[in-house]
N, C-alpha and C. Protein backbone atom coordinates (compact mmCIF):
# COMPACT_ATOMS: atom_id res chain seq x y z
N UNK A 1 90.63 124.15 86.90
CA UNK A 1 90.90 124.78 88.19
C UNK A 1 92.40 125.08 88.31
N UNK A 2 92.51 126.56 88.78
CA UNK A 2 94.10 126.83 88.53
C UNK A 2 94.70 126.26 89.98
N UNK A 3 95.64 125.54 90.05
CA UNK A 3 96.77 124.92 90.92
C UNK A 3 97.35 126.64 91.58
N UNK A 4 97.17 126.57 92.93
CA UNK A 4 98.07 127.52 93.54
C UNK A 4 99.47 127.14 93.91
N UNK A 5 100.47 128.45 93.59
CA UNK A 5 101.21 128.54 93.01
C UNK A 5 102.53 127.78 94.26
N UNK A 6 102.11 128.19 95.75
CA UNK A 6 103.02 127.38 96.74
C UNK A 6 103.01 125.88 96.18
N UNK A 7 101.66 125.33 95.77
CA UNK A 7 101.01 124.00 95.61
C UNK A 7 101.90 123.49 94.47
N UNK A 8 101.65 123.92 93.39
CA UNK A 8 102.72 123.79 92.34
C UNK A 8 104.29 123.64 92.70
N UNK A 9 104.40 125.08 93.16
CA UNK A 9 106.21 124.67 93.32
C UNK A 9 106.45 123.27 94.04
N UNK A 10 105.37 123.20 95.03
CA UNK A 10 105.72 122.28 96.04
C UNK A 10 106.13 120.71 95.46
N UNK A 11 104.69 120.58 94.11
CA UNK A 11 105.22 119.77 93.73
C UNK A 11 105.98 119.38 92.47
N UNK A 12 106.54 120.71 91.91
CA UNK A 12 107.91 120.70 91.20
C UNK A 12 109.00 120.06 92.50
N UNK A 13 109.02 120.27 93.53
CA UNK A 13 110.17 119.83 94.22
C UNK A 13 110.15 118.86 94.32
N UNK A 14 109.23 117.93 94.86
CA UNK A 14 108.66 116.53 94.98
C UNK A 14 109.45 115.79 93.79
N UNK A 15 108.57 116.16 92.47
CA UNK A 15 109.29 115.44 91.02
C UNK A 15 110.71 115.23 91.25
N UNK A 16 111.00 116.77 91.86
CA UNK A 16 112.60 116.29 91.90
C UNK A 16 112.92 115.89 93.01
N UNK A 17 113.01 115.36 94.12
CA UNK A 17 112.74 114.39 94.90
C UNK A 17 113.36 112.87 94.63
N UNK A 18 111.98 112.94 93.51
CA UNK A 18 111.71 111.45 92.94
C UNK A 18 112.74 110.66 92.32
N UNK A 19 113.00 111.79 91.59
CA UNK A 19 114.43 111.51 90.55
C UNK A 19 115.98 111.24 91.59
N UNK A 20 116.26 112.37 92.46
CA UNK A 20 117.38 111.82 93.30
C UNK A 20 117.11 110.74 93.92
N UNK A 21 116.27 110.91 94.92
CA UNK A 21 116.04 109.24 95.68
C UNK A 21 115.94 108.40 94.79
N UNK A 22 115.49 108.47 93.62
CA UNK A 22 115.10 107.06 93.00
C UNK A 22 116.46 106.94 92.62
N UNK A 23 118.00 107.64 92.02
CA UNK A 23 119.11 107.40 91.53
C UNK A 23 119.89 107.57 92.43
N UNK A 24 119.88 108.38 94.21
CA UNK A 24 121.21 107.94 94.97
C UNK A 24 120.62 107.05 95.63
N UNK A 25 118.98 106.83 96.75
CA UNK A 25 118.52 106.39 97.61
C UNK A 25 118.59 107.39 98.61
N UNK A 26 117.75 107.45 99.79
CA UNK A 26 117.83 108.77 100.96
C UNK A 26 118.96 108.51 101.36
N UNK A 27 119.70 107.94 101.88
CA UNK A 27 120.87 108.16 102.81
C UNK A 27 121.74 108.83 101.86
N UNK A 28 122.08 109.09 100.67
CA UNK A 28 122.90 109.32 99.45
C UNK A 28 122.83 110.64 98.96
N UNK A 29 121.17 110.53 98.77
CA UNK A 29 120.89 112.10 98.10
C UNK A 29 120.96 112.94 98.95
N UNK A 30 121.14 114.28 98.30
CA UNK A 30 121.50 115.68 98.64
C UNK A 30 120.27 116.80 98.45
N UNK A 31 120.44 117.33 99.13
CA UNK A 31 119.32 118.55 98.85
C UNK A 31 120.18 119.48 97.73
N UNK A 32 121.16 119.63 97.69
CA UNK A 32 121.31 120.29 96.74
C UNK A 32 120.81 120.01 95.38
N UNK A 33 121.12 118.75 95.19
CA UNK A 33 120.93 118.21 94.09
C UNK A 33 119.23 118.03 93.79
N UNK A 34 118.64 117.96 94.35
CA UNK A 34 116.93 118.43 94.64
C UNK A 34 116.81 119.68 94.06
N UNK A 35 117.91 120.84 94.51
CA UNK A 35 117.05 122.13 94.37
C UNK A 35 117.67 122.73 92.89
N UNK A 36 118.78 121.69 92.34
CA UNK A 36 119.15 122.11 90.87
C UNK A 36 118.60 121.53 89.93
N UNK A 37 117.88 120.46 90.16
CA UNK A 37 117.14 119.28 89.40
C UNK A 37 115.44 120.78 89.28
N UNK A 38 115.22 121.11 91.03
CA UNK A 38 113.93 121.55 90.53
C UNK A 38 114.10 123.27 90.57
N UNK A 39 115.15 123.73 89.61
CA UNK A 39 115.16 125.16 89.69
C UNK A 39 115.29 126.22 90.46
N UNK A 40 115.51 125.70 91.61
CA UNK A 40 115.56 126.85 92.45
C UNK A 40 116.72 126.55 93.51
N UNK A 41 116.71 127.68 94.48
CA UNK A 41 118.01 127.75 95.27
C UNK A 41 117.76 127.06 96.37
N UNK A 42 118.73 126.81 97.36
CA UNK A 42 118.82 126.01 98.93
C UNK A 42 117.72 126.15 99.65
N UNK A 43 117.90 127.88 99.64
CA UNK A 43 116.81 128.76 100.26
C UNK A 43 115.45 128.41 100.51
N UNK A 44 115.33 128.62 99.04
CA UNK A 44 114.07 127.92 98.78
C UNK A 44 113.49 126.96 99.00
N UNK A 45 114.26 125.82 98.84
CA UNK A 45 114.11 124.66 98.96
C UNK A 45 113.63 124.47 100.39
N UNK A 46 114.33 124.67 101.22
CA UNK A 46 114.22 124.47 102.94
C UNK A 46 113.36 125.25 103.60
N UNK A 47 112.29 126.81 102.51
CA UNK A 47 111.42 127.33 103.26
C UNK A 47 110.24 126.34 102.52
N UNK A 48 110.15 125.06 101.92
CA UNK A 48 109.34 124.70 102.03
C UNK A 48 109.21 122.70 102.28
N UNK A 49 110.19 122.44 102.31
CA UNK A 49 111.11 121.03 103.19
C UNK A 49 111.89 122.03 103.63
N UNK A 50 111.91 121.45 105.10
CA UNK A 50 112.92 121.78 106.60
C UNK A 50 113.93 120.47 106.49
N UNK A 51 113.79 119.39 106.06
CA UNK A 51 114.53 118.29 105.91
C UNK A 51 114.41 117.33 105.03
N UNK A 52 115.95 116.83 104.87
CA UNK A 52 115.67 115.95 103.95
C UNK A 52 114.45 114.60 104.24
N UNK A 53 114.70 114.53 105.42
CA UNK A 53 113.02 113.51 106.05
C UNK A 53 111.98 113.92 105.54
N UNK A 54 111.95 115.28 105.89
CA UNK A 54 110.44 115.45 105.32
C UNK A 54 109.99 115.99 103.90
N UNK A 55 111.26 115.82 103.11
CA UNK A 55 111.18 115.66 101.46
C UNK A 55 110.58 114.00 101.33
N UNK A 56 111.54 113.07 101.94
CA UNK A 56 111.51 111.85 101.49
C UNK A 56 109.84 111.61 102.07
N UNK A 57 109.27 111.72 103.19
CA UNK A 57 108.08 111.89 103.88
C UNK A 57 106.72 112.36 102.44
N UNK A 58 107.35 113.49 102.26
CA UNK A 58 106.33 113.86 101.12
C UNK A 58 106.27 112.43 99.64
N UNK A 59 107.36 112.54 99.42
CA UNK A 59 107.47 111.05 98.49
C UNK A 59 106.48 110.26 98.55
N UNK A 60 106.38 109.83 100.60
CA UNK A 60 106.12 108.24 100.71
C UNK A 60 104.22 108.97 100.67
N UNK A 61 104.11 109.76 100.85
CA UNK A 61 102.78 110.73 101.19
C UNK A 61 102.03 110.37 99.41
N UNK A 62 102.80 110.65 98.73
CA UNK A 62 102.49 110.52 97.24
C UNK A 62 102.08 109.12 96.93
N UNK A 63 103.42 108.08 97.22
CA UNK A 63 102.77 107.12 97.13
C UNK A 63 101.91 106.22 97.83
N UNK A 64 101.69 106.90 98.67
CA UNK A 64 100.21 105.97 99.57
C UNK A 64 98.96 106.71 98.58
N UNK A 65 99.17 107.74 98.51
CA UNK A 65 97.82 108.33 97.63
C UNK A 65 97.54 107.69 96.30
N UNK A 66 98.84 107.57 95.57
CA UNK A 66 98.99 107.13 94.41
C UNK A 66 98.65 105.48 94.62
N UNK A 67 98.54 104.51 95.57
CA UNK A 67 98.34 103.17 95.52
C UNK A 67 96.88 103.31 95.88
N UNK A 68 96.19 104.22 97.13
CA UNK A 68 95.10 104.04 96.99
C UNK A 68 94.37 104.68 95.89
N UNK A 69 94.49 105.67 95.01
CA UNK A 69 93.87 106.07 93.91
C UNK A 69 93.70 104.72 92.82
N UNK A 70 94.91 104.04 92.53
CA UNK A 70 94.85 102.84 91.78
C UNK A 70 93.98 102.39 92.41
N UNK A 71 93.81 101.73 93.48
CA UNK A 71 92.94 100.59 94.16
C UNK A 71 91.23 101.03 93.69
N UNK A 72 91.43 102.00 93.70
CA UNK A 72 89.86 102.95 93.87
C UNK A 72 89.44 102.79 92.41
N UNK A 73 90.19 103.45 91.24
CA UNK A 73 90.11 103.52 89.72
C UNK A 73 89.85 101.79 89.15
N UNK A 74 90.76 100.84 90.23
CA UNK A 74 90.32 99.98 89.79
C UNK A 74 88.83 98.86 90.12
N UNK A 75 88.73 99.28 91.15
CA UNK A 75 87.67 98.77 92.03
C UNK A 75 86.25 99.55 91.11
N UNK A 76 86.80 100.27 90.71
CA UNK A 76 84.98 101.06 89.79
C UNK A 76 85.54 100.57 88.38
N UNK A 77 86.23 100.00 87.72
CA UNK A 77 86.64 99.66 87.08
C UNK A 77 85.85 98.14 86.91
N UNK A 78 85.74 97.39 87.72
CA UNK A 78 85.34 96.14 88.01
C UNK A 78 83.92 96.16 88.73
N UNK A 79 83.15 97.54 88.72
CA UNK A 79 81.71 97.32 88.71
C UNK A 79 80.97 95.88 88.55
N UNK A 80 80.71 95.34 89.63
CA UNK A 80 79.62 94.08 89.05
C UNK A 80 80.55 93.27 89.35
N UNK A 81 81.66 92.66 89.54
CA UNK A 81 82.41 91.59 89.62
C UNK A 81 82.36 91.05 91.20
N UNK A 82 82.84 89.82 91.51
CA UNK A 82 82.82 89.26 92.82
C UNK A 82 83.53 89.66 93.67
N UNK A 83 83.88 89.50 94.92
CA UNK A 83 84.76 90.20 95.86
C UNK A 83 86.45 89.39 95.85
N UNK A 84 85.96 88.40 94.98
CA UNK A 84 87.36 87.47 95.30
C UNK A 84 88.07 88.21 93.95
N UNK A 85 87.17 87.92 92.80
CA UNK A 85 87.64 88.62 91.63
C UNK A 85 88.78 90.32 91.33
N UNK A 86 88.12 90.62 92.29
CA UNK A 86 88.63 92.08 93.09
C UNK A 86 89.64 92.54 94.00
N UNK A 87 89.69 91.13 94.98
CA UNK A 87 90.51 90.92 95.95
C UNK A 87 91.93 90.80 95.14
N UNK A 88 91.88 89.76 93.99
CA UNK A 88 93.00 89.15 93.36
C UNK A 88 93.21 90.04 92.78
N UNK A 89 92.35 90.73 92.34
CA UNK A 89 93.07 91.88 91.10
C UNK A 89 93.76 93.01 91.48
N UNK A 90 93.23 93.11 93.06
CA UNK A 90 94.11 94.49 93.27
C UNK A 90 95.36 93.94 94.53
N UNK A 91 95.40 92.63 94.12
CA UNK A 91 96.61 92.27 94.41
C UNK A 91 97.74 92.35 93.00
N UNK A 92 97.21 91.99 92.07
CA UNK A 92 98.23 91.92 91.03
C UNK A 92 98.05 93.53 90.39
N UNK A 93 97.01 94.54 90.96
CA UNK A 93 97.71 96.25 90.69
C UNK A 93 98.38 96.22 91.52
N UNK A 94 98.51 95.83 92.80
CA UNK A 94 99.68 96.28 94.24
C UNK A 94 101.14 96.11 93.43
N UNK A 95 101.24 94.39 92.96
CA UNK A 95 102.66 94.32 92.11
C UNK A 95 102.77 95.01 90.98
N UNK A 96 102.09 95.38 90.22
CA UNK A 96 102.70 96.41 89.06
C UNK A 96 102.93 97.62 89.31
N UNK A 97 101.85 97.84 90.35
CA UNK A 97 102.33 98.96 90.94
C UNK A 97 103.79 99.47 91.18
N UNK A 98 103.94 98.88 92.12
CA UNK A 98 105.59 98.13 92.81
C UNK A 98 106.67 97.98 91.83
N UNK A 99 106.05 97.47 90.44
CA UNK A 99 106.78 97.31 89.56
C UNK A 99 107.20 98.57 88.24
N UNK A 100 106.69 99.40 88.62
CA UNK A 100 106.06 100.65 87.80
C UNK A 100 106.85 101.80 88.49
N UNK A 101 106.73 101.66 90.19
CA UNK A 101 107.16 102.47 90.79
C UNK A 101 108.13 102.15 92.04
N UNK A 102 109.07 101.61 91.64
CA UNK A 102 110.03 101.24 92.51
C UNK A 102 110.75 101.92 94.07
N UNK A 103 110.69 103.56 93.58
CA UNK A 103 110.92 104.39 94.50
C UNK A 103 109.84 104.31 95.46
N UNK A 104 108.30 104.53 95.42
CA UNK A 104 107.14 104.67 95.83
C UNK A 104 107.37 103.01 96.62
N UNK A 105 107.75 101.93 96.48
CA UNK A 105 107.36 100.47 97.05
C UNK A 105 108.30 100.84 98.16
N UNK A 106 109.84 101.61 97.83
CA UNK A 106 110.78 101.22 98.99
C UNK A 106 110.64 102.48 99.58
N UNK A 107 109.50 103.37 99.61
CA UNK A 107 109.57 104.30 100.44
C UNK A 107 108.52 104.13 101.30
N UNK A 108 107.47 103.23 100.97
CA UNK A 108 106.11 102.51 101.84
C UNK A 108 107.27 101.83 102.57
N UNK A 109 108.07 101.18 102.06
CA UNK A 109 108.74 99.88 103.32
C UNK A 109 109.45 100.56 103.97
N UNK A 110 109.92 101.39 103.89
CA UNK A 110 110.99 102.67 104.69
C UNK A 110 110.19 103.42 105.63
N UNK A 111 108.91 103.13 105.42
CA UNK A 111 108.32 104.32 106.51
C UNK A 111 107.81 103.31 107.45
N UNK A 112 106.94 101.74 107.31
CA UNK A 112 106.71 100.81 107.49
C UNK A 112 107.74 100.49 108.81
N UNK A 113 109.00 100.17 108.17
CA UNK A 113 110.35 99.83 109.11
C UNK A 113 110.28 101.04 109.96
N UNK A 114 110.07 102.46 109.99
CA UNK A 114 110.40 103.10 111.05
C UNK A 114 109.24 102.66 112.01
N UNK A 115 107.90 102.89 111.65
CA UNK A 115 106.58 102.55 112.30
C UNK A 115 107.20 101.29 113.65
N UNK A 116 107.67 100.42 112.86
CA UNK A 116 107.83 98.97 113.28
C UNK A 116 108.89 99.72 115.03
N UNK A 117 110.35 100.01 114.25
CA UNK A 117 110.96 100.68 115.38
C UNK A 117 110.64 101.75 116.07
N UNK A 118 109.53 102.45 116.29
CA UNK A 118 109.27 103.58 116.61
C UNK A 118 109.28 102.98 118.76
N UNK A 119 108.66 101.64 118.79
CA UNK A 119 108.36 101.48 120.13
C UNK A 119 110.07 101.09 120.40
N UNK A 120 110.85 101.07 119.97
CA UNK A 120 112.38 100.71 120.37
C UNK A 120 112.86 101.67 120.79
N UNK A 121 114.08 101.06 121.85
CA UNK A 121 115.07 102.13 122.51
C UNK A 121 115.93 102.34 122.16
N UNK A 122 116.35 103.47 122.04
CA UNK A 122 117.94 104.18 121.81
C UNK A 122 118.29 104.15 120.30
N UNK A 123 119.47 103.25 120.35
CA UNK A 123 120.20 102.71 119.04
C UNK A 123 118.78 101.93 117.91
N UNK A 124 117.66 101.40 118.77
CA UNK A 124 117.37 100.80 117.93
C UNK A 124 116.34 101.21 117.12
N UNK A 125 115.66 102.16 117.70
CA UNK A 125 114.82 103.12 117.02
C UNK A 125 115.10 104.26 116.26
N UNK A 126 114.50 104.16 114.74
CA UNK A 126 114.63 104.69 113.58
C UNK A 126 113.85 105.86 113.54
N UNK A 127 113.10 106.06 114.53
CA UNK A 127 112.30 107.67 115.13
C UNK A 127 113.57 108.87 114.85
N UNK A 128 113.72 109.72 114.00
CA UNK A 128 114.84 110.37 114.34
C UNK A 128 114.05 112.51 114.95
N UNK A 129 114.76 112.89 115.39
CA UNK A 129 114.01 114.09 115.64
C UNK A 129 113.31 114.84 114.38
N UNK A 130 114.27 114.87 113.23
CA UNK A 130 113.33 114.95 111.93
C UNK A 130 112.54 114.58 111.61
N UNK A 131 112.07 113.25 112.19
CA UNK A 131 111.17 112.80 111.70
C UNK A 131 109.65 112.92 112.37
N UNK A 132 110.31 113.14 113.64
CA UNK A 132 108.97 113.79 114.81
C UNK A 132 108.96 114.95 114.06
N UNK A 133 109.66 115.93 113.64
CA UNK A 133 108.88 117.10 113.34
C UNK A 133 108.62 117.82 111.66
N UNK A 134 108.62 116.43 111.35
CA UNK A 134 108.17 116.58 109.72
C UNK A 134 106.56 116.49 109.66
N UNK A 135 106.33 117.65 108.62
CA UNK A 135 104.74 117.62 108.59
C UNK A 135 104.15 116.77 108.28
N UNK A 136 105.31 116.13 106.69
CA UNK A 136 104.43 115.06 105.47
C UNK A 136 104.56 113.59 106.71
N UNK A 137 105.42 113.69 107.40
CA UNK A 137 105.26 112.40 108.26
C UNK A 137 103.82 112.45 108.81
N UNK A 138 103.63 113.23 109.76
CA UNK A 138 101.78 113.23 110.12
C UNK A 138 100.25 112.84 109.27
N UNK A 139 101.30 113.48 108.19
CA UNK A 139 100.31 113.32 106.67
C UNK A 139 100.23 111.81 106.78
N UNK A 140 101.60 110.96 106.65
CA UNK A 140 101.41 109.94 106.14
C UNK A 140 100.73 109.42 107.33
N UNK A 141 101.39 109.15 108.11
CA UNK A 141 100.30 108.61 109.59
C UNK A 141 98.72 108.73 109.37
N UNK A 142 98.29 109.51 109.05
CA UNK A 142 96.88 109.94 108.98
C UNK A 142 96.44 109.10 107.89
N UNK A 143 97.28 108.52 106.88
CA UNK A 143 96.84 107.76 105.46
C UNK A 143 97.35 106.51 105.40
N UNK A 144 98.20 106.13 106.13
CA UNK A 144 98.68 104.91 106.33
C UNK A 144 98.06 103.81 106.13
N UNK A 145 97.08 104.06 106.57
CA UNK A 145 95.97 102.95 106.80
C UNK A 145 95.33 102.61 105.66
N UNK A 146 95.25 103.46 104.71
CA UNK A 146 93.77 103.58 103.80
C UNK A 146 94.00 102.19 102.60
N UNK A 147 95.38 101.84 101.78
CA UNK A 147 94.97 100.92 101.29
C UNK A 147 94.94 99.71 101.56
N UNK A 148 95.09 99.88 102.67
CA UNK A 148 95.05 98.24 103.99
C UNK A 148 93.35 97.96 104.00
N UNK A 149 92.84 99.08 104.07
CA UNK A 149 91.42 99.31 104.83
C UNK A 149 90.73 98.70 103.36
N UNK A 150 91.00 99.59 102.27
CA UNK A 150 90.58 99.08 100.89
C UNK A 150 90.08 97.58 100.60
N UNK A 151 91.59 96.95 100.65
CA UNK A 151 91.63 95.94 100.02
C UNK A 151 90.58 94.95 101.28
N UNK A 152 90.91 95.29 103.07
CA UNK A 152 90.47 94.43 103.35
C UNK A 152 88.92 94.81 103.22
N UNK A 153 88.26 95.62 102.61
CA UNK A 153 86.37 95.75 102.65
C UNK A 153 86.89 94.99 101.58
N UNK A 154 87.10 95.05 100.53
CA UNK A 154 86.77 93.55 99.59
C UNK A 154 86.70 92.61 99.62
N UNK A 155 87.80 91.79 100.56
CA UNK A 155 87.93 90.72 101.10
C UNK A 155 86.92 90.03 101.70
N UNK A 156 86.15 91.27 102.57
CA UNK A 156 84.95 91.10 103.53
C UNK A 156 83.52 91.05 102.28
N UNK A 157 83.49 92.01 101.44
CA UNK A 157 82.67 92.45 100.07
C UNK A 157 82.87 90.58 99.38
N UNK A 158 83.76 89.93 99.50
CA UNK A 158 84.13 88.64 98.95
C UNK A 158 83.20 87.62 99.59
N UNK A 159 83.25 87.49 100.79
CA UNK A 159 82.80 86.81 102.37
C UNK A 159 81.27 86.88 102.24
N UNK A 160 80.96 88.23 101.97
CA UNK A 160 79.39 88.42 102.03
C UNK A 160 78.54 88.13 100.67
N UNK A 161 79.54 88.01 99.76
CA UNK A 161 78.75 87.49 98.65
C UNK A 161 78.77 86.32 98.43
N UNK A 162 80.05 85.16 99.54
CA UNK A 162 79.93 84.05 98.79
C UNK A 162 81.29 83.55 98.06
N UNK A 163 81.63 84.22 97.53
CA UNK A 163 82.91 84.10 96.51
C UNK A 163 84.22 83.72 96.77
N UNK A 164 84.17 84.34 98.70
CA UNK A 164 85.41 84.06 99.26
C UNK A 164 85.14 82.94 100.67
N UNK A 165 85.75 82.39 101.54
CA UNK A 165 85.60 81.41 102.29
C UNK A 165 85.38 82.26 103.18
N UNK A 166 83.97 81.69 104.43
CA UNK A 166 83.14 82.59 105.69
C UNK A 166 84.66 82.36 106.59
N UNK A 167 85.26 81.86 106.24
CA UNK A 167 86.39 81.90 107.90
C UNK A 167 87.63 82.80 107.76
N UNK A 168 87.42 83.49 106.67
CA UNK A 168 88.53 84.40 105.99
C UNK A 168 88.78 85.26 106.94
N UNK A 169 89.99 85.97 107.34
CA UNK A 169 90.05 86.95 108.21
C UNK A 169 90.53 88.25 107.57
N UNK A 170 89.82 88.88 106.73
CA UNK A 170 90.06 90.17 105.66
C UNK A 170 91.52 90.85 106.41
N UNK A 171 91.20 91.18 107.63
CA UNK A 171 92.56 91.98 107.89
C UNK A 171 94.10 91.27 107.87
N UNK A 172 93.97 89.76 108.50
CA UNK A 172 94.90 88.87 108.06
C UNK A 172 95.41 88.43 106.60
N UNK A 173 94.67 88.45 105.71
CA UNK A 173 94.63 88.35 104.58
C UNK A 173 95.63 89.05 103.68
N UNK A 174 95.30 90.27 103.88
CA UNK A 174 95.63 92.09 103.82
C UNK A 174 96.79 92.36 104.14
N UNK A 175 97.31 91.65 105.26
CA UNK A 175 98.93 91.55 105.42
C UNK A 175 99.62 90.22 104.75
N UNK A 176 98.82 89.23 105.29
CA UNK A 176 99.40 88.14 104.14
C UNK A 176 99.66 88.59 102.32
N UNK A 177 98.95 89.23 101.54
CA UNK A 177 99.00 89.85 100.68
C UNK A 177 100.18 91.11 100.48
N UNK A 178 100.57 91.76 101.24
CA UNK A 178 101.20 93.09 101.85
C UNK A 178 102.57 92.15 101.78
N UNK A 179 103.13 91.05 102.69
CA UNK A 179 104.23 90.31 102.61
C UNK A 179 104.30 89.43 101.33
N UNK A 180 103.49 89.26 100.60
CA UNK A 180 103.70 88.46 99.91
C UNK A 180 104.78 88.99 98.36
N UNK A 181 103.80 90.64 98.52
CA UNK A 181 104.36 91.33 97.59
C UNK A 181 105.31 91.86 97.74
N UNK A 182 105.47 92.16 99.13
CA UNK A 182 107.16 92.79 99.67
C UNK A 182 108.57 91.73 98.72
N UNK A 183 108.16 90.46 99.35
CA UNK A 183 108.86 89.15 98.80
C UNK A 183 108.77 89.67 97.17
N UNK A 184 108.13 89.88 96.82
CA UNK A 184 108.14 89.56 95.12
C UNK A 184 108.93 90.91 95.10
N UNK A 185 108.54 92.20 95.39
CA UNK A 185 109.18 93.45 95.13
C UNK A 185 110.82 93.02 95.46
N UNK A 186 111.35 92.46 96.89
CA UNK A 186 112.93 92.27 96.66
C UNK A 186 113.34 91.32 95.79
N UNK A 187 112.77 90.22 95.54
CA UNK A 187 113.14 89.23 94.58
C UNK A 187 113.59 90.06 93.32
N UNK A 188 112.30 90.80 92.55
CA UNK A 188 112.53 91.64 91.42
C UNK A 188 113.93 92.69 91.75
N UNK A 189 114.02 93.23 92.49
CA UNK A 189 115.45 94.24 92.81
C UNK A 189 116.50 93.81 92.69
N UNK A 190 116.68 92.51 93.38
CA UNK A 190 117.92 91.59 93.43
C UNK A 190 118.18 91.36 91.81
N UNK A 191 117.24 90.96 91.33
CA UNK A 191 117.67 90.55 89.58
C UNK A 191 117.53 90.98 88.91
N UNK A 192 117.47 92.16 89.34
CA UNK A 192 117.65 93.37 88.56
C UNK A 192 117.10 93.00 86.63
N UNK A 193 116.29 92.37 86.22
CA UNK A 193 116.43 92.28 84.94
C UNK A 193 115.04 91.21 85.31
N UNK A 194 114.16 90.74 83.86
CA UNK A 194 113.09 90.15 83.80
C UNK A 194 113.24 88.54 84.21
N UNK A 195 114.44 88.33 84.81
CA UNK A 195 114.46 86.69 84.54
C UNK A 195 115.02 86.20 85.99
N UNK A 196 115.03 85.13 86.77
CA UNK A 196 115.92 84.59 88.29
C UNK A 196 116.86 83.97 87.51
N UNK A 197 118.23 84.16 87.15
CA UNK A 197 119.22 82.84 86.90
C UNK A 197 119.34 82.29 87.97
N UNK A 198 118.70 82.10 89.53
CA UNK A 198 119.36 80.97 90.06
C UNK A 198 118.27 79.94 90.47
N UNK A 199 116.71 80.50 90.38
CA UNK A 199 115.62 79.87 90.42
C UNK A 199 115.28 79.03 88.49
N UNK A 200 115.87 79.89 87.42
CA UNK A 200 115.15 79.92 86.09
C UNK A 200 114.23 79.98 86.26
N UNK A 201 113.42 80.79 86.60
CA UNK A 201 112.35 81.22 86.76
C UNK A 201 111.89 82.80 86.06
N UNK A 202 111.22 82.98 85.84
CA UNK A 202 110.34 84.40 85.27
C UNK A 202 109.85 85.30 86.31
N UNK A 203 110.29 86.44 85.93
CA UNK A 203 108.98 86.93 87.31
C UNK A 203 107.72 87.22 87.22
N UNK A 204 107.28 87.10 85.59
CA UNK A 204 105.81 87.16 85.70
C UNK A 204 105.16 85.40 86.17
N UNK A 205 106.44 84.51 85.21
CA UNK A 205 106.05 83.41 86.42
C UNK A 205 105.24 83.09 87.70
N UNK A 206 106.54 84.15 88.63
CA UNK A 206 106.55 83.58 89.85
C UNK A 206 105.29 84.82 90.38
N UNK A 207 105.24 85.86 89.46
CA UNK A 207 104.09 86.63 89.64
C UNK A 207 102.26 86.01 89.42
N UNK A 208 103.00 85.14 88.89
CA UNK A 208 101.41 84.16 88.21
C UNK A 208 101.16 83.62 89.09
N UNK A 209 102.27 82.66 89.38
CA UNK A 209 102.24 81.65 91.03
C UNK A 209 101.73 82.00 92.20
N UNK A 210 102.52 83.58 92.64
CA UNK A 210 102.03 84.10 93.61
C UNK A 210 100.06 84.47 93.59
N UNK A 211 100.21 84.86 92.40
CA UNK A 211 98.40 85.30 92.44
C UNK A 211 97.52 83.65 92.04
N UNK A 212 98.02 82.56 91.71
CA UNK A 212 97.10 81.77 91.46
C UNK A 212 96.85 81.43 93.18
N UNK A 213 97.76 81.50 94.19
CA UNK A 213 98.48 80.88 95.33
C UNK A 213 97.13 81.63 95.99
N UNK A 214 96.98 82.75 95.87
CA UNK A 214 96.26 83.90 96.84
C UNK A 214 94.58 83.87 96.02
N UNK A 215 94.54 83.40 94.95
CA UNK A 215 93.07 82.82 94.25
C UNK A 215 92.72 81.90 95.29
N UNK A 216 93.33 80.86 95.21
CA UNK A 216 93.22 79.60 95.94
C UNK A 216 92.97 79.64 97.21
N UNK A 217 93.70 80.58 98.26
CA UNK A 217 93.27 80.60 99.43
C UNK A 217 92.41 81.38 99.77
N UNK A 218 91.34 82.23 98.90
CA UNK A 218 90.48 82.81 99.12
C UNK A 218 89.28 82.10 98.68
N UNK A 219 89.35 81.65 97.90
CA UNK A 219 88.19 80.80 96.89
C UNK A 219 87.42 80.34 97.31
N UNK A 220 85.97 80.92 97.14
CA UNK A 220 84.48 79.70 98.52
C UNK A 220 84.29 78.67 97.60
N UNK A 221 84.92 77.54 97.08
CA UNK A 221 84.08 76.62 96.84
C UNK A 221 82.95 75.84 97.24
């Protein structure tokens, strides 16, 4: 099926996107530097992002799709398995994920943090007018939800088979899981490299720990 051709450019720009934010961060990068990375002029660039928000917007748009597509590929992947079995596993795709795609983790928490300030006043809300009138923002709003929703039918898929404990609260869970990995995603940033010198610790370690930790509190014995 041939890709139409707005569709394409659109996401030649994106790629390049990816690459500035992921090497200045949004407050840093430039649109210019977007529109020389993806071939084309200013012009261009801004008749199809109006702002740098709603470049970075399209980003975070990618990676919500891109985490629930994993969740999905892996969940048919694991045909026949238990709900706890499932639960855990697409906790430890959430961290490789995260770990795979670094830009994509701190652009979920970047949109997350505005969500959070959106009910704040003045100074303290991260609502900016760009951001009310960015398209991919609506986009994401509309998808926000989906690999929250995922993980917690498994949880519940866990509950009803047995596998996971009847007092489980799937949606509680789902954020307990969600923070748990946030924690592991800054831990990994800070040390920049495979190892904690101030814990000696590993991070597949403390990656092991974390998922034996989240076995355990799901587990119907």
């Amino acid at each position: 099926m041939k890709i139409p051709t707005r569709l394409k450019k659109e996401n030649t720009i994106i790629d390049a996107a990816e690459i500035v934010f992921g090497q200045y961060g949004f407050k840093n990068a430039r649109m210019e530097e977007v529109s020389k990375i993806a071939g084309i002029t200013k012009v261009t660039l801004y008749s199809y992002f109006q702002s740098k928000e709603n470049l970075y917007m399209a980003v975070t748009y990618r990676a919500l799709q891109s985490l629930a597509d994993s969740y999905n590929r892996l969940i048919k992947k694991l045909t026949g398995e238990n709900g706890l079995v499932v639960s855990v596993s697409l906790m430890e795709n959430f961290m490789n994920f995260c770990d795979d795609h670094y830009l994509y983790s701190e652009a979920l928490l970047d949109y997350f943090s505005v969500i959070r300030s959106s009910s704040a006043i003045g100074d303290d809300s991260k609502m900016t007018e760009a951001l009310k009138e960015s398209t991919y923002f609506s986009k994401v709003q509309e998808l926000h939800n989906l690999p929250f929703k995922i993980y917690a039918r498994e949880i519940q898929r866990g509950i009803d088979d047995g596998s996971i404990k009847p007092n489980i609260d799937p949606m509680f869970q789902t954020l307990h899981t969600w923070t748990s990995v946030v924690g592991y995603v800054k831990i990994n940033a800070a040390s920049g490299d495979a190892s904690m010198p101030l814990f000696s610790l590993s991070l597949a370690d403390l990656k092991g720990y974390i998922l034996d930790q989240k076995r355990e509190i799901l587990r119907n014995y």
